[in-house]
C-alpha atoms as a PDB file:
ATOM      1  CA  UNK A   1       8.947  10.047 -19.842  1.00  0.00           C
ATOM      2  CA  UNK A   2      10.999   7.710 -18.029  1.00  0.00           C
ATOM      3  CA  UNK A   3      10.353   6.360 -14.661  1.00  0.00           C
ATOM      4  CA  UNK A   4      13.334   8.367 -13.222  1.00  0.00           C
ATOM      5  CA  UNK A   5      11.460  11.289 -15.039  1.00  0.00           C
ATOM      6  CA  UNK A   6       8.279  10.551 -13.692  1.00  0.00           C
ATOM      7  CA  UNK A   7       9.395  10.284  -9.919  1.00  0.00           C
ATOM      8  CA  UNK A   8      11.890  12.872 -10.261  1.00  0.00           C
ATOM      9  CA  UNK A   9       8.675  15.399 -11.518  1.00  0.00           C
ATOM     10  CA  UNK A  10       6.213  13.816  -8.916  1.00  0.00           C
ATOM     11  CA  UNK A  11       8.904  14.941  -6.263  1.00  0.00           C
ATOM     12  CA  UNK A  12       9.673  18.269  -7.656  1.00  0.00           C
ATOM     13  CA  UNK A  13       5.108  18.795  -7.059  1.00  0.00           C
ATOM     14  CA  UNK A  14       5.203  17.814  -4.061  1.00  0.00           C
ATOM     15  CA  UNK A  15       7.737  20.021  -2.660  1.00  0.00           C
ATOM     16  CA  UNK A  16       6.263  23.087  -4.215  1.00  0.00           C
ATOM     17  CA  UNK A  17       2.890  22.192  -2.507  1.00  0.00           C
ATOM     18  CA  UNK A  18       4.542  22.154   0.463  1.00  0.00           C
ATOM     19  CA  UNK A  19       6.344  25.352  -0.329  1.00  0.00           C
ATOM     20  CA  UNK A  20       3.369  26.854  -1.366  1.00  0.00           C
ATOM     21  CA  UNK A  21       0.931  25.407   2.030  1.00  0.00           C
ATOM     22  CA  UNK A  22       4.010  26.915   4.314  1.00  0.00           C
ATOM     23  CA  UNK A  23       3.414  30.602   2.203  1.00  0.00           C
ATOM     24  CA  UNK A  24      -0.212  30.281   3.147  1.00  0.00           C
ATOM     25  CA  UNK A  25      -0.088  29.118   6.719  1.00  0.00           C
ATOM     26  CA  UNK A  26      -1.260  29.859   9.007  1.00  0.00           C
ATOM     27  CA  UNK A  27      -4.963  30.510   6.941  1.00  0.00           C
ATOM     28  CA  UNK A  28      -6.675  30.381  10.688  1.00  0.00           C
ATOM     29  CA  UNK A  29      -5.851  31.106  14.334  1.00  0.00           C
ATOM     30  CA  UNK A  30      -3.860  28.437  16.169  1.00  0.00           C
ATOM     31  CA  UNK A  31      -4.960  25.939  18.774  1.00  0.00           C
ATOM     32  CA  UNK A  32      -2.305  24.723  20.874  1.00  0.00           C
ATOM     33  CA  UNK A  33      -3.883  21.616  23.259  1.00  0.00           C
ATOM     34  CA  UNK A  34      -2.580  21.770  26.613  1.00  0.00           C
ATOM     35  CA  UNK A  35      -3.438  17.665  28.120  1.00  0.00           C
ATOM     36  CA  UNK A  36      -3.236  19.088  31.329  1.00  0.00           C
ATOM     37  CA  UNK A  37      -4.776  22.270  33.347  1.00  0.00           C
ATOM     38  CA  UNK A  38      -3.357  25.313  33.721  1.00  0.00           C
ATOM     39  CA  UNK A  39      -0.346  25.814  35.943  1.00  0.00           C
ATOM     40  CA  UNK A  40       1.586  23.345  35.533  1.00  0.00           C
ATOM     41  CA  UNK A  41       4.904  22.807  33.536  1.00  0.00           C
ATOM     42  CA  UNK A  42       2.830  21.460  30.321  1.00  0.00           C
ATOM     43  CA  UNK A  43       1.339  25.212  29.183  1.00  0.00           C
ATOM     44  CA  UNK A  44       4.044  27.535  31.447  1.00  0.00           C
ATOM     45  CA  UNK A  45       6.386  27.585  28.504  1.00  0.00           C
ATOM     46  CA  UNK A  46       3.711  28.459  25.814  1.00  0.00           C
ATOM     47  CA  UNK A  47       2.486  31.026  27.483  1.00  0.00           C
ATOM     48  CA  UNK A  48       5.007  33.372  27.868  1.00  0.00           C
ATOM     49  CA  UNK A  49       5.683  32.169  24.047  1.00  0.00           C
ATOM     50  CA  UNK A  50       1.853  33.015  23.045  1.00  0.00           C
ATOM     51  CA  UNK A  51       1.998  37.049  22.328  1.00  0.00           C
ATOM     52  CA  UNK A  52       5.481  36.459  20.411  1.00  0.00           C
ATOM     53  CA  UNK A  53       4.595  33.624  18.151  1.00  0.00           C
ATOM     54  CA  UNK A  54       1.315  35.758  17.009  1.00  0.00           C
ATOM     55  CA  UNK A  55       3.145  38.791  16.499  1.00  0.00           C
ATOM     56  CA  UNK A  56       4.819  37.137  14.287  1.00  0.00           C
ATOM     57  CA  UNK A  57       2.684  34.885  12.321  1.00  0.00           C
ATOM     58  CA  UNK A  58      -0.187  37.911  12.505  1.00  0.00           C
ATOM     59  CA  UNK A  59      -2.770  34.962  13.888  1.00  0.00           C
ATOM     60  CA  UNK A  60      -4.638  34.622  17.236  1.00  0.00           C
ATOM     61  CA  UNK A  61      -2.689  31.297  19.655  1.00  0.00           C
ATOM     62  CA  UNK A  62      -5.540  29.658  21.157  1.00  0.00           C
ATOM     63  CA  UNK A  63      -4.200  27.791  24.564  1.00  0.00           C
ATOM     64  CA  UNK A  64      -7.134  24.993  24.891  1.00  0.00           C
ATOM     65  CA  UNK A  65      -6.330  23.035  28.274  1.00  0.00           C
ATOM     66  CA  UNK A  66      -7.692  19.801  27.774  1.00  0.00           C
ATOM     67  CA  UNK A  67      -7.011  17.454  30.760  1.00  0.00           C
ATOM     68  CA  UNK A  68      -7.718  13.830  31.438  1.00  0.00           C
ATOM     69  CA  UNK A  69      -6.396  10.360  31.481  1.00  0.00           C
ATOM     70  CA  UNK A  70      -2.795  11.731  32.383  1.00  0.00           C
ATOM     71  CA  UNK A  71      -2.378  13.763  29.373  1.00  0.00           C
ATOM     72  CA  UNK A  72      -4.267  11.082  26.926  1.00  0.00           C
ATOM     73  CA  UNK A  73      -7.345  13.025  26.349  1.00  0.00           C
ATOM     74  CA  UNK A  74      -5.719  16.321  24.963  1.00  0.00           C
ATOM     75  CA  UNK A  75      -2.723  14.921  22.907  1.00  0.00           C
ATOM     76  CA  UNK A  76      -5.331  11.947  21.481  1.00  0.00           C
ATOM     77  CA  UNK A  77      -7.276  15.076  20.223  1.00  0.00           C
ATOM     78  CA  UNK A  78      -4.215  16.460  18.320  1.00  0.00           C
ATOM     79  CA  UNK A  79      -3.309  12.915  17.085  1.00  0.00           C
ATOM     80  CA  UNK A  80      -6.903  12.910  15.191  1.00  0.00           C
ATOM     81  CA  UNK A  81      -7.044  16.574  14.409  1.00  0.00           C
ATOM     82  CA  UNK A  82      -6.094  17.721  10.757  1.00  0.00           C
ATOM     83  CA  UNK A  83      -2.254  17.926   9.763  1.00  0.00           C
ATOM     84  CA  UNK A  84      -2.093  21.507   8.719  1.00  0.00           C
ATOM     85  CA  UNK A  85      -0.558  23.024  11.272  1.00  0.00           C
ATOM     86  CA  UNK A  86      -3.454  24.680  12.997  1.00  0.00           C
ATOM     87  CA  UNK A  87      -3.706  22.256  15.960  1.00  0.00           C
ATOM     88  CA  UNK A  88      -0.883  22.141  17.986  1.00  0.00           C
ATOM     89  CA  UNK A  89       0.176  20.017  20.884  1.00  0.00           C
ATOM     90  CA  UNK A  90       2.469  21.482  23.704  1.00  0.00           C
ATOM     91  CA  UNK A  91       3.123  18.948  26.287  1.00  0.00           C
ATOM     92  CA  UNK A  92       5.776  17.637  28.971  1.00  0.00           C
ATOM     93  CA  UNK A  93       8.103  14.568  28.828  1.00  0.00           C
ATOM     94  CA  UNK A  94       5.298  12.893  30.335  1.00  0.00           C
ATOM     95  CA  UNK A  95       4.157  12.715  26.925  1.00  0.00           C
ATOM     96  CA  UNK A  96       6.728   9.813  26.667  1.00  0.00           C
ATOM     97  CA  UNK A  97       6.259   8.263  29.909  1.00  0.00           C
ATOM     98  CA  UNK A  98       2.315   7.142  29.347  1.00  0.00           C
ATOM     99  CA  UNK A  99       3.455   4.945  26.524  1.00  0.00           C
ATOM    100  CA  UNK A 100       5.205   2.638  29.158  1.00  0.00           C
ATOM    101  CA  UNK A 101       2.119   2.309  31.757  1.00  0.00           C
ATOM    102  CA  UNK A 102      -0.902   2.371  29.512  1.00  0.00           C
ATOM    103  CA  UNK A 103      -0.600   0.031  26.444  1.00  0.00           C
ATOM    104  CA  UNK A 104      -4.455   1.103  25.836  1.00  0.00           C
ATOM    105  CA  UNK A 105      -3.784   4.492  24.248  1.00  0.00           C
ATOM    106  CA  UNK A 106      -5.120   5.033  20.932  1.00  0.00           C
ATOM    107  CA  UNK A 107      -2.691   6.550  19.367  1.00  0.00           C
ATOM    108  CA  UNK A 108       1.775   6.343  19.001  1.00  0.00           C
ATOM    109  CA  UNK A 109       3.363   8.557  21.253  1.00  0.00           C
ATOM    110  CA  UNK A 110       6.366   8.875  18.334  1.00  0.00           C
ATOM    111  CA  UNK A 111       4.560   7.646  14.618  1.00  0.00           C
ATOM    112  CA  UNK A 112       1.167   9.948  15.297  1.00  0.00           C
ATOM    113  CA  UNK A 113       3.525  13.292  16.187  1.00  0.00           C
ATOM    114  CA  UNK A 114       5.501  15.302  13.903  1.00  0.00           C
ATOM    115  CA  UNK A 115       7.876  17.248  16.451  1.00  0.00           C
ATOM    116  CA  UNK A 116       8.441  21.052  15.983  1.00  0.00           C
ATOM    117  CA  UNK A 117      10.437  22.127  18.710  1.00  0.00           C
ATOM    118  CA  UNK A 118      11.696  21.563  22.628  1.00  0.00           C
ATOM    119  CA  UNK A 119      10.570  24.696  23.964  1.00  0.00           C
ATOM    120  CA  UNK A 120      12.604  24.536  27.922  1.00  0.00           C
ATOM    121  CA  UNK A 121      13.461  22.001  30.560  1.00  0.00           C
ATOM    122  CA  UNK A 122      13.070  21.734  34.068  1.00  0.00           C
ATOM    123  CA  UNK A 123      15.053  19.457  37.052  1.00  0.00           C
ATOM    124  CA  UNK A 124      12.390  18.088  39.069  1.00  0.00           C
ATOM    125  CA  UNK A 125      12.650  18.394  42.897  1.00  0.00           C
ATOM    126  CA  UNK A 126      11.704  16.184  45.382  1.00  0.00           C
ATOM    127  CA  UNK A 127       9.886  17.683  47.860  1.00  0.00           C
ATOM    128  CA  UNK A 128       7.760  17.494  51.345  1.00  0.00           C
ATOM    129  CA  UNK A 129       5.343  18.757  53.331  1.00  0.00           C
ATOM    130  CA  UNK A 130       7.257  21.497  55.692  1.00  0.00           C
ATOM    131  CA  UNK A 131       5.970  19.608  58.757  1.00  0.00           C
ATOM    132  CA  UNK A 132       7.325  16.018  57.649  1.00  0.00           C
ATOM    133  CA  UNK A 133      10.692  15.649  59.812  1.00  0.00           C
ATOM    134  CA  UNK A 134      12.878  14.889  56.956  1.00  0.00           C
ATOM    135  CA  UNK A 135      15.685  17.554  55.261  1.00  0.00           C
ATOM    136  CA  UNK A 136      17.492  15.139  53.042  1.00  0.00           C
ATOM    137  CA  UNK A 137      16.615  12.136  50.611  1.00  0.00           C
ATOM    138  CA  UNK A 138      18.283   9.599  52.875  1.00  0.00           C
ATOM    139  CA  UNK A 139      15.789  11.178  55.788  1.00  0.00           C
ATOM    140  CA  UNK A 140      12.665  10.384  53.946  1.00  0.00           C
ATOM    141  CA  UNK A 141      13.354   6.789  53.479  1.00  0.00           C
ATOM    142  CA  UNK A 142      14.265   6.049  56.971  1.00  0.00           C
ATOM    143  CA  UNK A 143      11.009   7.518  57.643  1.00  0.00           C
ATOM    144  CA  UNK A 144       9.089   5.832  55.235  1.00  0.00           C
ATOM    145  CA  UNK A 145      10.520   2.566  55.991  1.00  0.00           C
ATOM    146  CA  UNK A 146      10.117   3.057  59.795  1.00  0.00           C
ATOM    147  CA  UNK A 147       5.906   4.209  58.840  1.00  0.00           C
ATOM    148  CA  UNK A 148       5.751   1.542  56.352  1.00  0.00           C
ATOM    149  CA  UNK A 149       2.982   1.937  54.063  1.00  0.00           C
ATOM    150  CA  UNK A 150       1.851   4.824  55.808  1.00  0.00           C
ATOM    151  CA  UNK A 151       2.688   7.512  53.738  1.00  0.00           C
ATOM    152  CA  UNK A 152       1.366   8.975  50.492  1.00  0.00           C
ATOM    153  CA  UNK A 153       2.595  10.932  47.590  1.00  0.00           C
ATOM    154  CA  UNK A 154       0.848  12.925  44.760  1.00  0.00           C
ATOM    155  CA  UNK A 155       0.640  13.280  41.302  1.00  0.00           C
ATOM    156  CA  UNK A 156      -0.725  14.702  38.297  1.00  0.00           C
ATOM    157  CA  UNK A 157      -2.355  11.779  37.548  1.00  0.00           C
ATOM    158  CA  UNK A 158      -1.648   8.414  36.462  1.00  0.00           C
ATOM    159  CA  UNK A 159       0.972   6.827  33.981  1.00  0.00           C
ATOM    160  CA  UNK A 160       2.242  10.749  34.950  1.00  0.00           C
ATOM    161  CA  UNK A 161       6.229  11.481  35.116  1.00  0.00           C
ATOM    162  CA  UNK A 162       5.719  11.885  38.579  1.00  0.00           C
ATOM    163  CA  UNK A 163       4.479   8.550  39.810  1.00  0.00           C
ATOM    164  CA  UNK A 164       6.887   6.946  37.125  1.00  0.00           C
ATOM    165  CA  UNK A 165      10.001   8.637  39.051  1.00  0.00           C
ATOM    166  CA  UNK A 166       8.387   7.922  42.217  1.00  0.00           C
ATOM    167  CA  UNK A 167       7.602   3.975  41.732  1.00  0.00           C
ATOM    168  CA  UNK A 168      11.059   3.885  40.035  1.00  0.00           C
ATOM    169  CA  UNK A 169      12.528   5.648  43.199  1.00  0.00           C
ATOM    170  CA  UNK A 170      10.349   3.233  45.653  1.00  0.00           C
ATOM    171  CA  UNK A 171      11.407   0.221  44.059  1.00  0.00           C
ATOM    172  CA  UNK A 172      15.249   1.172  44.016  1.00  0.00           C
ATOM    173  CA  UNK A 173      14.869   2.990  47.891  1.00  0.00           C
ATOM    174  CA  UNK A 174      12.953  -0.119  49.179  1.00  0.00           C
ATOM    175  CA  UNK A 175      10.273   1.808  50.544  1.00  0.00           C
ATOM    176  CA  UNK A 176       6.141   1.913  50.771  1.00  0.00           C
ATOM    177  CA  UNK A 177       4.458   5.352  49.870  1.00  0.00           C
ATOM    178  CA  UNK A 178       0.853   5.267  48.842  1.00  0.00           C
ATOM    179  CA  UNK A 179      -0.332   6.881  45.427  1.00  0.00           C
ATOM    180  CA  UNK A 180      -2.557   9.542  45.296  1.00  0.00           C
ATOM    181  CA  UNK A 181      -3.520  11.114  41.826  1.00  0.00           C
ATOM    182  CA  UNK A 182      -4.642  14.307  41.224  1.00  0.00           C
ATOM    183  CA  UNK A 183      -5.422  15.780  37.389  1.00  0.00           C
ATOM    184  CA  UNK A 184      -2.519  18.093  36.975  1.00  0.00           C
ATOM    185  CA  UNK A 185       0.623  19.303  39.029  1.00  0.00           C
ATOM    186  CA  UNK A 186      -1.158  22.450  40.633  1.00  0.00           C
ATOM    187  CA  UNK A 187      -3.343  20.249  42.398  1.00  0.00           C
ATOM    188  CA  UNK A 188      -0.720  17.904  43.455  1.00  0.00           C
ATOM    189  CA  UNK A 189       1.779  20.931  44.610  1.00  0.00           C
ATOM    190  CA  UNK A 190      -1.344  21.671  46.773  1.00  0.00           C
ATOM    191  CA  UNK A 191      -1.663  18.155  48.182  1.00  0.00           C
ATOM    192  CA  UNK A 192       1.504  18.755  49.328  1.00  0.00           C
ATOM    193  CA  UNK A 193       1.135  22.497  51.095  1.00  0.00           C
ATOM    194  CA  UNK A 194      -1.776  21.314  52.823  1.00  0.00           C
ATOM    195  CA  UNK A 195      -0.330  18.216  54.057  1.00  0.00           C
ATOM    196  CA  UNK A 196      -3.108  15.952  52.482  1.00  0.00           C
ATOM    197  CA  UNK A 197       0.030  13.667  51.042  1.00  0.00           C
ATOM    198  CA  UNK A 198       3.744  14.087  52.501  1.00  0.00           C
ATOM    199  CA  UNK A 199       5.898  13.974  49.208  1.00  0.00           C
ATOM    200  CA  UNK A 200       5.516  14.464  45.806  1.00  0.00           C
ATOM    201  CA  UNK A 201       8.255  14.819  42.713  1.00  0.00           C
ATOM    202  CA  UNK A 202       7.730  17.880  41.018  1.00  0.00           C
ATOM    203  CA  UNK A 203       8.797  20.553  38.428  1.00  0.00           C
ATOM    204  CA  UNK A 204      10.622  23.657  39.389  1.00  0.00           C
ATOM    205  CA  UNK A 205       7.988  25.508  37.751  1.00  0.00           C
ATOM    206  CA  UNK A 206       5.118  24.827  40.443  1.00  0.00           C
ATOM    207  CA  UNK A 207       7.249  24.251  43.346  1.00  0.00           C
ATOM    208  CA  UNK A 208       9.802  26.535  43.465  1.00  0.00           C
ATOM    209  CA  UNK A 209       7.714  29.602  44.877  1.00  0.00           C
ATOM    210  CA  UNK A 210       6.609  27.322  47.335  1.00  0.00           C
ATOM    211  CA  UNK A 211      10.210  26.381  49.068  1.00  0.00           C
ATOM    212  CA  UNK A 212      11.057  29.567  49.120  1.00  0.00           C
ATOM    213  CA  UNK A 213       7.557  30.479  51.105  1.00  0.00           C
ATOM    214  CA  UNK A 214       8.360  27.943  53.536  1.00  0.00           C
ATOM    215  CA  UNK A 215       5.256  25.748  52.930  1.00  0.00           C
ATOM    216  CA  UNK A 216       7.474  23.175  51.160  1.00  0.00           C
ATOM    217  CA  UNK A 217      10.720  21.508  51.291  1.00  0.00           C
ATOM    218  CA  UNK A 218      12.691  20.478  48.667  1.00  0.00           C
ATOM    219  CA  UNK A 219      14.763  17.331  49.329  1.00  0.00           C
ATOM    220  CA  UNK A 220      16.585  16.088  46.679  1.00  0.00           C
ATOM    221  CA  UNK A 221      16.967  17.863  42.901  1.00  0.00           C
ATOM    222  CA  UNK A 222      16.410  15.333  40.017  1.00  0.00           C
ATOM    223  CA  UNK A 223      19.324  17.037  38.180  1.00  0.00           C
ATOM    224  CA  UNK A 224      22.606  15.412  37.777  1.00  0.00           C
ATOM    225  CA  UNK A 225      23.716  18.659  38.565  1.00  0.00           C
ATOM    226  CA  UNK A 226      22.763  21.506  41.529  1.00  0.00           C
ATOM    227  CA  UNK A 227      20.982  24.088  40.660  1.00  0.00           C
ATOM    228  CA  UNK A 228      21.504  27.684  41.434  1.00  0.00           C
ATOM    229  CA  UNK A 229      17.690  28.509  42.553  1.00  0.00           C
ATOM    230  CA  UNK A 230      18.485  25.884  45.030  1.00  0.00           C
ATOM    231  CA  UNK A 231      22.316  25.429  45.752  1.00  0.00           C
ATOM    232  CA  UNK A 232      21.917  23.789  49.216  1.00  0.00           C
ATOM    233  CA  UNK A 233      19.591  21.061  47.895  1.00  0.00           C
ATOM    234  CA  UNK A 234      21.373  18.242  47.092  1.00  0.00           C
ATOM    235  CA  UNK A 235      20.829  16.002  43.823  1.00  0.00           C
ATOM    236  CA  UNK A 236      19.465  12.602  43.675  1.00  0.00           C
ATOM    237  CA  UNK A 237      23.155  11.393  42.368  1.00  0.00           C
ATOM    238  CA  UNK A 238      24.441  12.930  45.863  1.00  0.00           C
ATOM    239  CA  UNK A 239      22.062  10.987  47.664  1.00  0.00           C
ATOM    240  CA  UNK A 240      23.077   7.898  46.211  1.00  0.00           C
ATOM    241  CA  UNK A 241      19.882   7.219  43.844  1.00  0.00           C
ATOM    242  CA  UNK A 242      21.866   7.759  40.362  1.00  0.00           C
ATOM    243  CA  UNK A 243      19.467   5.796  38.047  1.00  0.00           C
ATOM    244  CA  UNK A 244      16.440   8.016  39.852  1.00  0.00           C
ATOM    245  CA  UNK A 245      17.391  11.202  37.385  1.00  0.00           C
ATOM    246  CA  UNK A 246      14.545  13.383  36.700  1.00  0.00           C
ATOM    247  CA  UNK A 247      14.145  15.743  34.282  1.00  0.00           C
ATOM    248  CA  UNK A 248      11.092  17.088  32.921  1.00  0.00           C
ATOM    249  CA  UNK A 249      11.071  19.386  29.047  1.00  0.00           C
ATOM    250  CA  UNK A 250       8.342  20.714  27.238  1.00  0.00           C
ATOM    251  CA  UNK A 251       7.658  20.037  23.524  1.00  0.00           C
ATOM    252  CA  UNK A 252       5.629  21.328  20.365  1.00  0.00           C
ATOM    253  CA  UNK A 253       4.012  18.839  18.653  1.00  0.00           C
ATOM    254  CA  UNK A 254       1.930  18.631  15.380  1.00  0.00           C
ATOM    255  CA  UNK A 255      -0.139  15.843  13.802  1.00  0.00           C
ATOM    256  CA  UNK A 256       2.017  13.556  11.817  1.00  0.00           C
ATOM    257  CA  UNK A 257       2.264  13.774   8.075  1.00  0.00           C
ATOM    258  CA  UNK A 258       1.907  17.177   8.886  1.00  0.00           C
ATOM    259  CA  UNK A 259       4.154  19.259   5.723  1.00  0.00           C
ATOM    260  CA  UNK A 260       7.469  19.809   6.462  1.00  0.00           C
ATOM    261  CA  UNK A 261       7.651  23.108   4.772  1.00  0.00           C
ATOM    262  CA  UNK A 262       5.125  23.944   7.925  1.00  0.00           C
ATOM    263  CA  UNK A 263       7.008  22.351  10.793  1.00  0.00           C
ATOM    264  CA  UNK A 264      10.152  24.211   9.866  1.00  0.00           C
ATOM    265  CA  UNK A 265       8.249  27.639   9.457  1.00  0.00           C
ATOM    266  CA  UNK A 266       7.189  26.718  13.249  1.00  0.00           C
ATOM    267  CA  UNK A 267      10.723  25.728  14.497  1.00  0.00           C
ATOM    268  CA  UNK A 268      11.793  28.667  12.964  1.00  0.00           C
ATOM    269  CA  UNK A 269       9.239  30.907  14.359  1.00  0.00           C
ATOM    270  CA  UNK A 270       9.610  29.620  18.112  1.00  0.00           C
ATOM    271  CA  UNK A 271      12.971  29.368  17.946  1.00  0.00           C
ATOM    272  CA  UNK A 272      13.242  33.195  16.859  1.00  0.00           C
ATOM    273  CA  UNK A 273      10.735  33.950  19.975  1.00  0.00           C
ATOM    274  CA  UNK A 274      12.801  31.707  22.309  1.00  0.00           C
ATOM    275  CA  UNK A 275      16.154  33.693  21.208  1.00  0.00           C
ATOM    276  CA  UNK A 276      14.441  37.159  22.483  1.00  0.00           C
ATOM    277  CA  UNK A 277      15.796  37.965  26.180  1.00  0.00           C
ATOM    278  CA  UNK A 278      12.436  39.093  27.286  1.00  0.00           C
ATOM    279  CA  UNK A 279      11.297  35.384  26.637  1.00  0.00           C
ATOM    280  CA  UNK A 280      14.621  33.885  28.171  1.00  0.00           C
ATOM    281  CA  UNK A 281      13.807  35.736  31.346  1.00  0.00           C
ATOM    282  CA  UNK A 282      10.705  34.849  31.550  1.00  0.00           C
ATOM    283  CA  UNK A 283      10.649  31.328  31.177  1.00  0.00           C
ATOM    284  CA  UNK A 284      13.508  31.235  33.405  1.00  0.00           C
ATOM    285  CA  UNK A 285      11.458  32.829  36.332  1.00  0.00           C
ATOM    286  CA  UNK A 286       8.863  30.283  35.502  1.00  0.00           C
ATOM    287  CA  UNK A 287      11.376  27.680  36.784  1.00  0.00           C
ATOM    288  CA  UNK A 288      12.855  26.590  33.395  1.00  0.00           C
ATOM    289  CA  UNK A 289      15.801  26.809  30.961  1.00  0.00           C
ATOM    290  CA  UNK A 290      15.108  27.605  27.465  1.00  0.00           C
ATOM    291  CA  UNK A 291      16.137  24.856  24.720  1.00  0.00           C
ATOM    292  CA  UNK A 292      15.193  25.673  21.082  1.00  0.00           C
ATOM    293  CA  UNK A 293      17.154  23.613  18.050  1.00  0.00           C
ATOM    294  CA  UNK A 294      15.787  21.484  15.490  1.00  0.00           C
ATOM    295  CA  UNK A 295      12.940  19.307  15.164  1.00  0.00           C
ATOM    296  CA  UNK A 296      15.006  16.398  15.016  1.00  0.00           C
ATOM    297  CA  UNK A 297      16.478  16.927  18.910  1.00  0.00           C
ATOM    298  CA  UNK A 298      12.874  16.600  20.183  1.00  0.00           C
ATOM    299  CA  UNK A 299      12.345  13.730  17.974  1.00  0.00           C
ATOM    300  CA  UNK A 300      15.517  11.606  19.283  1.00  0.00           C
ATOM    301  CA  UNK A 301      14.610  12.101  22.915  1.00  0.00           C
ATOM    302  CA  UNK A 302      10.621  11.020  21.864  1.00  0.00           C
ATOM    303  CA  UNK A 303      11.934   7.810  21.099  1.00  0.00           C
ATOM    304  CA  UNK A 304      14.656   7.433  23.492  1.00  0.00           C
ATOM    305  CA  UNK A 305      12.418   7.942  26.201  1.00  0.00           C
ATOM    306  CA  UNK A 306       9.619   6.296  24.924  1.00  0.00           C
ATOM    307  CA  UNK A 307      12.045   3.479  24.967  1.00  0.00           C
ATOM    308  CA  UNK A 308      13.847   3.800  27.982  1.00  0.00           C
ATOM    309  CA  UNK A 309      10.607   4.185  30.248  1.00  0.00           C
ATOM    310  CA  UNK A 310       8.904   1.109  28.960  1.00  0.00           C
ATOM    311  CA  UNK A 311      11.966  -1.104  29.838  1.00  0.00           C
ATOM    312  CA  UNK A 312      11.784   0.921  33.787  1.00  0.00           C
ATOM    313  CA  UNK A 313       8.325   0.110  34.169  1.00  0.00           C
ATOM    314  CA  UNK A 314       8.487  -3.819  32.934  1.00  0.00           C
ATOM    315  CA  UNK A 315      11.328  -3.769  35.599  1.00  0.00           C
ATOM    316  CA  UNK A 316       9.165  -2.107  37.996  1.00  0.00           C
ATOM    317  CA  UNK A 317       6.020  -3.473  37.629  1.00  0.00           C
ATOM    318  CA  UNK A 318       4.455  -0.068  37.272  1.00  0.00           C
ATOM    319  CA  UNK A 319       0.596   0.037  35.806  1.00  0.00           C
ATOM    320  CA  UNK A 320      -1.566   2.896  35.051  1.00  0.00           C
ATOM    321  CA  UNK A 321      -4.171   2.184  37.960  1.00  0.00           C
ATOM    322  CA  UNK A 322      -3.950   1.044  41.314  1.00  0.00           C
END
């Protein structure tokens, strides 16, 4: 046998072992880490997903919320975890971000990941305490520049997409706010409502409920666009911060070297669930509009962002801990 023979035979094997794990996956129920606790943006979108995707891969979807360390602790465990599909990481674009603030992690935000699927995405609003006298953008600076310092905002925790939009907005606003970290966006919505920090930049998801109550205000949309939950708030591009965009999606993620033959049954099998209009609606009345496509679109904007963030936060200055 020549070499072209041999190669050309050795390929052929693999693919029908791949063929043939895909026919017998799954073998087990599921686990799906969630780096973050429950009620935020990072395990909305799976959950309404959860009943669907067993139905129709006949196995239990275990939703293991696993926070710490700004998402670190729960997508480390997936990095490490076998590559045969039955651990699962669904996670937020902060999952990007962290790369850029923490060059301690121990694992590669794009090589240790094989992406399945973008599950939805979500404008981030900039919000404020209901008893903070600002209604727009341009409001909220003049008032943080005339209590200088003075002022605090929350977050889901450090090296999280909120403080990164927020030190990127400080820097390019000129203003002082003080950070204040919380582990997940439910707790830092509530920071907010209570008036234990004045501002915050979060998803849709958690705060939208929450303008319309009354208890919060929404200030500025990080959308390039408005959005028609919230058609009188103006976006950050209106207010004159254009490079302070924020947009927050949610992603499926399995260990790398993970088969392919099983990341396509996946993106096939969410993307069949995310087509259903029972789904659509409810994701969108979780705050978010449903994506779907190929592997590769979650892939590209993995290492886009990945990119892009580390050049914001050498220009920024930005570090995981204060």
């Amino acid at each position: 046998m020549n070499r072209f023979g041999f190669w050309g035979t050795l390929l052929a094997g693999l693919a029908f072992a791949g063929a043939a794990a895909a026919q017998d996956y799954p073998s087990k129920n599921i686990t799906v880490i969630v780096p973050f606790p429950p009620g935020g943006i990072n395990d909305a979108g799976i959950r309404v997903l959860q009943p669907e995707i067993e139905k129709r891969l006949g196995r239990n979807l275990i939703i293991d919320n696993r926070a710490g360390a700004g998402g670190a602790v729960g997508t480390q465990a997936v990095a490490r975890s076998a590559p045969d599909g039955h651990t699962l990481l669904a996670v937020a674009s902060s999952h990007a971000v962290l790369p850029a603030v923490n060059p301690n992690l121990t694992y590669d935000a794009v090589k240790d990941f094989a992406p399945i699927i973008m599950l939805a995405r979500d404008p981030m609003l900039f919000v404020v305490n209901a008893k903070v006298p600002a209604k727009t953008l341009g409001e909220f600076v003049a008032l943080a520049k005339q209590r200088d310092g003075a002022l605090n905002y929350s977050s889901p925790g450090f090296g999280s997409q909120t403080q990164f939009i927020t030190e990127l907005f400080k820097s390019k606003a000129g203003v002082r706010i003080q950070h204040v970290p919380f582990r997940g966006g439910a707790p830092a919505l509530q920071a907010v409502i209570q008036g234990d920090v004045e501002f915050s930049v979060l998803s849709g998801q958690v705060s939208l409920p929450h303008i319309e109550a009354g208890t919060i205000r929404a200030i500025a949309l990080g959308g390039s666009q408005r959005d028609a939950r919230v058609p009188n708030v103006p976006t950050v591009v209106e207010a004159g911060y254009p490079s302070v965009e924020a947009i927050q999606w949610v992603g499926l993620f399995a260990p790398a070297k993970t088969p392919d033959a099983i990341i396509n049954r996946l993106n096939a099998v969410v993307n069949e669930a995310l087509a259903d209009p029972g789904v659509r609606e409810k994701i969108a009345q979780q705050g978010m509009t449903t994506l779907g496509g190929k592997p590769e679109v979650l892939a590209k904007a993995v290492e886009t962002e990945v990119a892009l963030w580390k050049d914001i936060a050498r220009a920024t200055q930005m570090k995981l801990s204060e």
